[in-house]
C-alpha atoms as a PDB file:
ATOM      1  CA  UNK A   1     183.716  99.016 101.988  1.00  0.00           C
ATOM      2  CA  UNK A   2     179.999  98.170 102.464  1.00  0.00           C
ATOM      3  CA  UNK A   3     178.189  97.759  99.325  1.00  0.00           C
ATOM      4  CA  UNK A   4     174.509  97.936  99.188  1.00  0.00           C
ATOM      5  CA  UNK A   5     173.084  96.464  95.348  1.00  0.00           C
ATOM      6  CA  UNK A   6     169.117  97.623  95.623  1.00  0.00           C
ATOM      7  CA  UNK A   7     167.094  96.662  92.792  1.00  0.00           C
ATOM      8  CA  UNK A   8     164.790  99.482  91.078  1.00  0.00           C
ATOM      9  CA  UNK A   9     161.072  98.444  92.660  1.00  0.00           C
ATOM     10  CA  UNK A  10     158.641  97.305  90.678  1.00  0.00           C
ATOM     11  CA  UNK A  11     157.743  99.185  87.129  1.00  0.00           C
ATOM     12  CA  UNK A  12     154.964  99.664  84.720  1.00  0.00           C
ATOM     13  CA  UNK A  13     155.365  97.865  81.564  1.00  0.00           C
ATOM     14  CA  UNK A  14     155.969  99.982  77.985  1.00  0.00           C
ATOM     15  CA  UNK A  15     158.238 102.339  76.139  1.00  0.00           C
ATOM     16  CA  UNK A  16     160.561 104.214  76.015  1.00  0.00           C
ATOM     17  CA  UNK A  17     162.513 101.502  78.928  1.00  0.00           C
ATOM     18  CA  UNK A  18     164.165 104.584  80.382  1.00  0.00           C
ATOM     19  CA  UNK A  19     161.171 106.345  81.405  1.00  0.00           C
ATOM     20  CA  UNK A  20     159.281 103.435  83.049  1.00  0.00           C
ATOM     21  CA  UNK A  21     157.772 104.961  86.307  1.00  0.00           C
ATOM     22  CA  UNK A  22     157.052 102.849  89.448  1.00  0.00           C
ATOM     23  CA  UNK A  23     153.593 101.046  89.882  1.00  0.00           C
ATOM     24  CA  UNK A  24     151.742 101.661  93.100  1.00  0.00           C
ATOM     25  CA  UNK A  25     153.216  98.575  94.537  1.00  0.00           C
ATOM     26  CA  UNK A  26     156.723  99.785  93.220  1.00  0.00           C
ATOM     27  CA  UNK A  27     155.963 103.004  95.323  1.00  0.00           C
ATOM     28  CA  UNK A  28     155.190 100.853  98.444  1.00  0.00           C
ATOM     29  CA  UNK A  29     158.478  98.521  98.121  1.00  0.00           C
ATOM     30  CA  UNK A  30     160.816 101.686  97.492  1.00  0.00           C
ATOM     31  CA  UNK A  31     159.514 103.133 100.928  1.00  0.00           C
ATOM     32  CA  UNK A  32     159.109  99.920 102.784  1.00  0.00           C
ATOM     33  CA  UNK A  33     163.430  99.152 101.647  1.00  0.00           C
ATOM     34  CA  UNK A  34     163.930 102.926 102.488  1.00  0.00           C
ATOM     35  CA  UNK A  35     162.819 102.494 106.173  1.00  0.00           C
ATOM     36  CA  UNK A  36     164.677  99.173 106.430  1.00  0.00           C
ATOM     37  CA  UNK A  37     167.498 100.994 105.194  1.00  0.00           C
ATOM     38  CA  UNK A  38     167.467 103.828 107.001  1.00  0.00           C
ATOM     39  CA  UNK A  39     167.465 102.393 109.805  1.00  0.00           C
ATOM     40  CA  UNK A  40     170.947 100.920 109.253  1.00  0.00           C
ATOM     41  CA  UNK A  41     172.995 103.285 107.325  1.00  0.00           C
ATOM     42  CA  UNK A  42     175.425 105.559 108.348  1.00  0.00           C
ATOM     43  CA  UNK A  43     175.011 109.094 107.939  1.00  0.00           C
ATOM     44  CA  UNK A  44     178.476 108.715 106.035  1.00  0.00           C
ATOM     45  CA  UNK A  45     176.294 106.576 103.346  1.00  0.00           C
ATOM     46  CA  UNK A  46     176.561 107.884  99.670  1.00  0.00           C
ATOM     47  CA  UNK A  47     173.578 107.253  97.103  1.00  0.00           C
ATOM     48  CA  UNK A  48     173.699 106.801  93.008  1.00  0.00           C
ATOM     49  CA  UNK A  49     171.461 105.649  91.181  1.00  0.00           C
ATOM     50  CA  UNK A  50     170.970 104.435  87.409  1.00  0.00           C
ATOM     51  CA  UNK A  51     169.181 107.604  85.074  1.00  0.00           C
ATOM     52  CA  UNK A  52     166.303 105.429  84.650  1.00  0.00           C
ATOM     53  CA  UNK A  53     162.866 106.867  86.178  1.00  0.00           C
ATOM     54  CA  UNK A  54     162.204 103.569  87.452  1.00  0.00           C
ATOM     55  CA  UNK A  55     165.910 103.855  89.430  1.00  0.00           C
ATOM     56  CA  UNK A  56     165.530 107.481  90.708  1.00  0.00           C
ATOM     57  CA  UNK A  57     161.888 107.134  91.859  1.00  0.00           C
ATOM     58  CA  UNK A  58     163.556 104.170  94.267  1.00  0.00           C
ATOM     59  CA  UNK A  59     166.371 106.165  95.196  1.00  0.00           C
ATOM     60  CA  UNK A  60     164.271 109.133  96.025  1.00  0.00           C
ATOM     61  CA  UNK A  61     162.518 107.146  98.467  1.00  0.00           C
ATOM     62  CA  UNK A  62     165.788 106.415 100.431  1.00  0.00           C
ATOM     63  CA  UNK A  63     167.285 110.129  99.716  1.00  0.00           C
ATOM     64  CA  UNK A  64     164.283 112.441 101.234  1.00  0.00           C
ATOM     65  CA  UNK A  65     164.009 109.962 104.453  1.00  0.00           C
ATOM     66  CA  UNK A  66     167.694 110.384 104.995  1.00  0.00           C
ATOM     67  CA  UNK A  67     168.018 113.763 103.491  1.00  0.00           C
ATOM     68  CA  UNK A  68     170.315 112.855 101.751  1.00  0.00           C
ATOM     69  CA  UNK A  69     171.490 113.782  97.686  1.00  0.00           C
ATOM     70  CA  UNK A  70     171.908 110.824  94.705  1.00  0.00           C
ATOM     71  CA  UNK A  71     173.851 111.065  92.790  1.00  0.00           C
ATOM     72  CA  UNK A  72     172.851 109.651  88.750  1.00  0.00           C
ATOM     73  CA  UNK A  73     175.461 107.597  86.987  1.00  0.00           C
ATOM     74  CA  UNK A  74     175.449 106.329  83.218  1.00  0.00           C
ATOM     75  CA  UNK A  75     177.374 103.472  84.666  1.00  0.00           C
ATOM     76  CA  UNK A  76     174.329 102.016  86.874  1.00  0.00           C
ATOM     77  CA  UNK A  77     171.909 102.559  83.648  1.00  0.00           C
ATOM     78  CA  UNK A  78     170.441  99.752  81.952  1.00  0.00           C
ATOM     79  CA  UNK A  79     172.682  97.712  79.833  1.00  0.00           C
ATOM     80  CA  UNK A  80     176.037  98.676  82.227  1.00  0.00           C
ATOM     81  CA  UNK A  81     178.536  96.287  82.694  1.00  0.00           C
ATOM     82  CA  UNK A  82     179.126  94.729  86.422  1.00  0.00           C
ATOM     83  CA  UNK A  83     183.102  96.064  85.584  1.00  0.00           C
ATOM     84  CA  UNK A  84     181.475  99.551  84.757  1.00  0.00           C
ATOM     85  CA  UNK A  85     179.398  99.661  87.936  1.00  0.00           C
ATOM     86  CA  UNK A  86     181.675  98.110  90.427  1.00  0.00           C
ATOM     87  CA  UNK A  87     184.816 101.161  89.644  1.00  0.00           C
ATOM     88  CA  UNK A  88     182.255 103.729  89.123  1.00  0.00           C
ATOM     89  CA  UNK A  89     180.833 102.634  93.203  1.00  0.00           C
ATOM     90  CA  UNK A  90     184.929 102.662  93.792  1.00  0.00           C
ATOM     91  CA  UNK A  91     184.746  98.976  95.477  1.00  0.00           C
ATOM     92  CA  UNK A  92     186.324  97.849  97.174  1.00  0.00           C
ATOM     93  CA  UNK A  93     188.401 101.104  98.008  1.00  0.00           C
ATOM     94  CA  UNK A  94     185.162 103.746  98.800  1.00  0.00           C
ATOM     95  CA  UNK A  95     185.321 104.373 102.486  1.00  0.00           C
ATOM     96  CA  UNK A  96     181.884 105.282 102.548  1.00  0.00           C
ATOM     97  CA  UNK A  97     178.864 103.253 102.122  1.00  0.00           C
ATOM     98  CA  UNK A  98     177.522 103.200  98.578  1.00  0.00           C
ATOM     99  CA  UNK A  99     174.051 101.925  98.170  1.00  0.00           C
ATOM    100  CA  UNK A 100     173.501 101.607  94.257  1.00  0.00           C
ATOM    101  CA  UNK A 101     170.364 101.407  92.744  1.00  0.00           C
ATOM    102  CA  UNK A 102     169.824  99.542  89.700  1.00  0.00           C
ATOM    103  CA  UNK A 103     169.024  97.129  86.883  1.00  0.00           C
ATOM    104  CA  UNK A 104     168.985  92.806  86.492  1.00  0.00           C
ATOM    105  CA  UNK A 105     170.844  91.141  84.854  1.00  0.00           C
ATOM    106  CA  UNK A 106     173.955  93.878  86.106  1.00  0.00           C
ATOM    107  CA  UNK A 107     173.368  93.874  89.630  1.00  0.00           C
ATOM    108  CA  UNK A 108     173.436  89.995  89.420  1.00  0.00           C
ATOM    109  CA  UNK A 109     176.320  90.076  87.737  1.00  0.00           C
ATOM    110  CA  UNK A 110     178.426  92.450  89.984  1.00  0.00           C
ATOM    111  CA  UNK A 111     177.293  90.266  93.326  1.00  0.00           C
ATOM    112  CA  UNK A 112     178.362  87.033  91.730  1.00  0.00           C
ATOM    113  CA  UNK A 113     181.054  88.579  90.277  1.00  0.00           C
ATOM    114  CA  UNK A 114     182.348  89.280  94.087  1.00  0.00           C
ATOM    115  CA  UNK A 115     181.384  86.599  95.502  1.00  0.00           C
ATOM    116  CA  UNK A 116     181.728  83.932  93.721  1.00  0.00           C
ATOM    117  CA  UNK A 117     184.633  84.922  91.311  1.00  0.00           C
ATOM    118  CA  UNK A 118     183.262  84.751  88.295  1.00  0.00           C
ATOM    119  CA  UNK A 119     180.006  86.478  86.401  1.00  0.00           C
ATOM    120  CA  UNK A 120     177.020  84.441  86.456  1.00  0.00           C
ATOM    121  CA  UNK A 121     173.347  85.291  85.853  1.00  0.00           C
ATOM    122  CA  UNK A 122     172.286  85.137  89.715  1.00  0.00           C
ATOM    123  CA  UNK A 123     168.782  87.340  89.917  1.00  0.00           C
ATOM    124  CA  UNK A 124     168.332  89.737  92.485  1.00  0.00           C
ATOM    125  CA  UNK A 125     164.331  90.423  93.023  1.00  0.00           C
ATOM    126  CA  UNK A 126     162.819  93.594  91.987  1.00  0.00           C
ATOM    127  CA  UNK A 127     163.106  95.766  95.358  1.00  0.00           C
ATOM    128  CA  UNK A 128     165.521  93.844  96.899  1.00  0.00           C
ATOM    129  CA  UNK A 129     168.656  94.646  98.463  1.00  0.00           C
ATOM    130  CA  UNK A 130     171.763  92.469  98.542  1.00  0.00           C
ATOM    131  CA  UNK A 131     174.330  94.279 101.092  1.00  0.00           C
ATOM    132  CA  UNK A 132     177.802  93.078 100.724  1.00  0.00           C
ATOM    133  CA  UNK A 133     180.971  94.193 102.843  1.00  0.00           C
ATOM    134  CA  UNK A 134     184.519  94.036 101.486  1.00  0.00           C
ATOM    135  CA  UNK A 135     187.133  92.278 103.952  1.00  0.00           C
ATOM    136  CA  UNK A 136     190.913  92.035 103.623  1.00  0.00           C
ATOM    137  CA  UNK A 137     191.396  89.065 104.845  1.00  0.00           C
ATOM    138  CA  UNK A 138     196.082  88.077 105.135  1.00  0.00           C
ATOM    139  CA  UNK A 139     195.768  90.066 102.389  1.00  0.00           C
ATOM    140  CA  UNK A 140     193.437  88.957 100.026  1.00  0.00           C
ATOM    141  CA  UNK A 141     190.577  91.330  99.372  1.00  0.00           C
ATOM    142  CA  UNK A 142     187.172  89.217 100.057  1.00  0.00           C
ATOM    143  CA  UNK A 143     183.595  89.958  99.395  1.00  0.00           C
ATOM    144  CA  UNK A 144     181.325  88.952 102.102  1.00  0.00           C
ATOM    145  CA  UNK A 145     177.388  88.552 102.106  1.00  0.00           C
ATOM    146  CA  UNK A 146     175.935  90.352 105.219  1.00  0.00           C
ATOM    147  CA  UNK A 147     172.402  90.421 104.224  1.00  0.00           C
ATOM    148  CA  UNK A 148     169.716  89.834 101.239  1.00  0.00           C
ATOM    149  CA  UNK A 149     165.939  91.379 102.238  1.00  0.00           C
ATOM    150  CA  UNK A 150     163.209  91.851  99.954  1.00  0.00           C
ATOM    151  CA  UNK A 151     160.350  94.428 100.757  1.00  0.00           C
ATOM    152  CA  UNK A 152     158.238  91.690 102.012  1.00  0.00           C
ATOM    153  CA  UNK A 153     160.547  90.665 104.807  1.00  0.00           C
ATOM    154  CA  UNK A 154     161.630  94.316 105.088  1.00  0.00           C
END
């Protein structure tokens, strides 16, 4: 399974947390990770996003340049678990892509969670994407690290 963590891009400050919209800059970094993206996924490549605005306005980016549906999940939302995000993405049995688009400190979570065993509070940069591939390797299911961008390297 190739699993693609993507930050939500940057967001204006305030209340209510769920309907934060993107900054300008936010705007730029969701399109600038949607091209680098693009560029690499499969058509095969499934898209879900948290219900935050913040979350859908990044994932919109990547859905109209790949034409492509999301799909919104309660399980990607603010305050998820890394347990509730990693079944709901169906690692590491999905045999398509799944990019997920989300929130610190879960996304964090779920990548050290996979590759390093146990939960700790690694921070993945607003924008950024983390892609991680899931190998059987003499049986033992492995989590391997194929690539970390940001939008400024994108």
């Amino acid at each position: 399974m190739e699993l693609i963590l993507w930050r939500h891009a940057e967001a204006e400050p305030g209340e209510p947390d769920l309907g934060r919209r993107l900054t300008a800059k936010g705007e730029k970094q969701a399109r600038r990770m949607a091209e680098w993206l693009h560029g690499r996924l499969p058509d095969s490549a499934r898209i879900i996003a948290s219900p935050a605005t913040r979350a859908q306005q990044t994932a919109q980016a990547l859905a109209d340049l790949a034409h492509r549906k999301l799909k919104t999940l309660e399980q990607v939302a603010p305050g998820a678990t890394a347990e509730e995000l990693l079944a709901a993405v169906g690692w590491p049995d999905s045999r398509a892509p799944v990019v997920v688009i989300g929130h610190q400190p879960t996304l964090g979570l779920a990548a050290s969670r996979l590759l390093a065993g146990a939960e700790r509070p690694w921070t993945i940069k607003k924008a950024a994407v983390w892609w991680l591939s899931s190998s059987d390797r003499d049986g033992l299911e492995q989590a391997v690290l194929r690539a970390v961008i940001n939008p400024d390297l994108s």
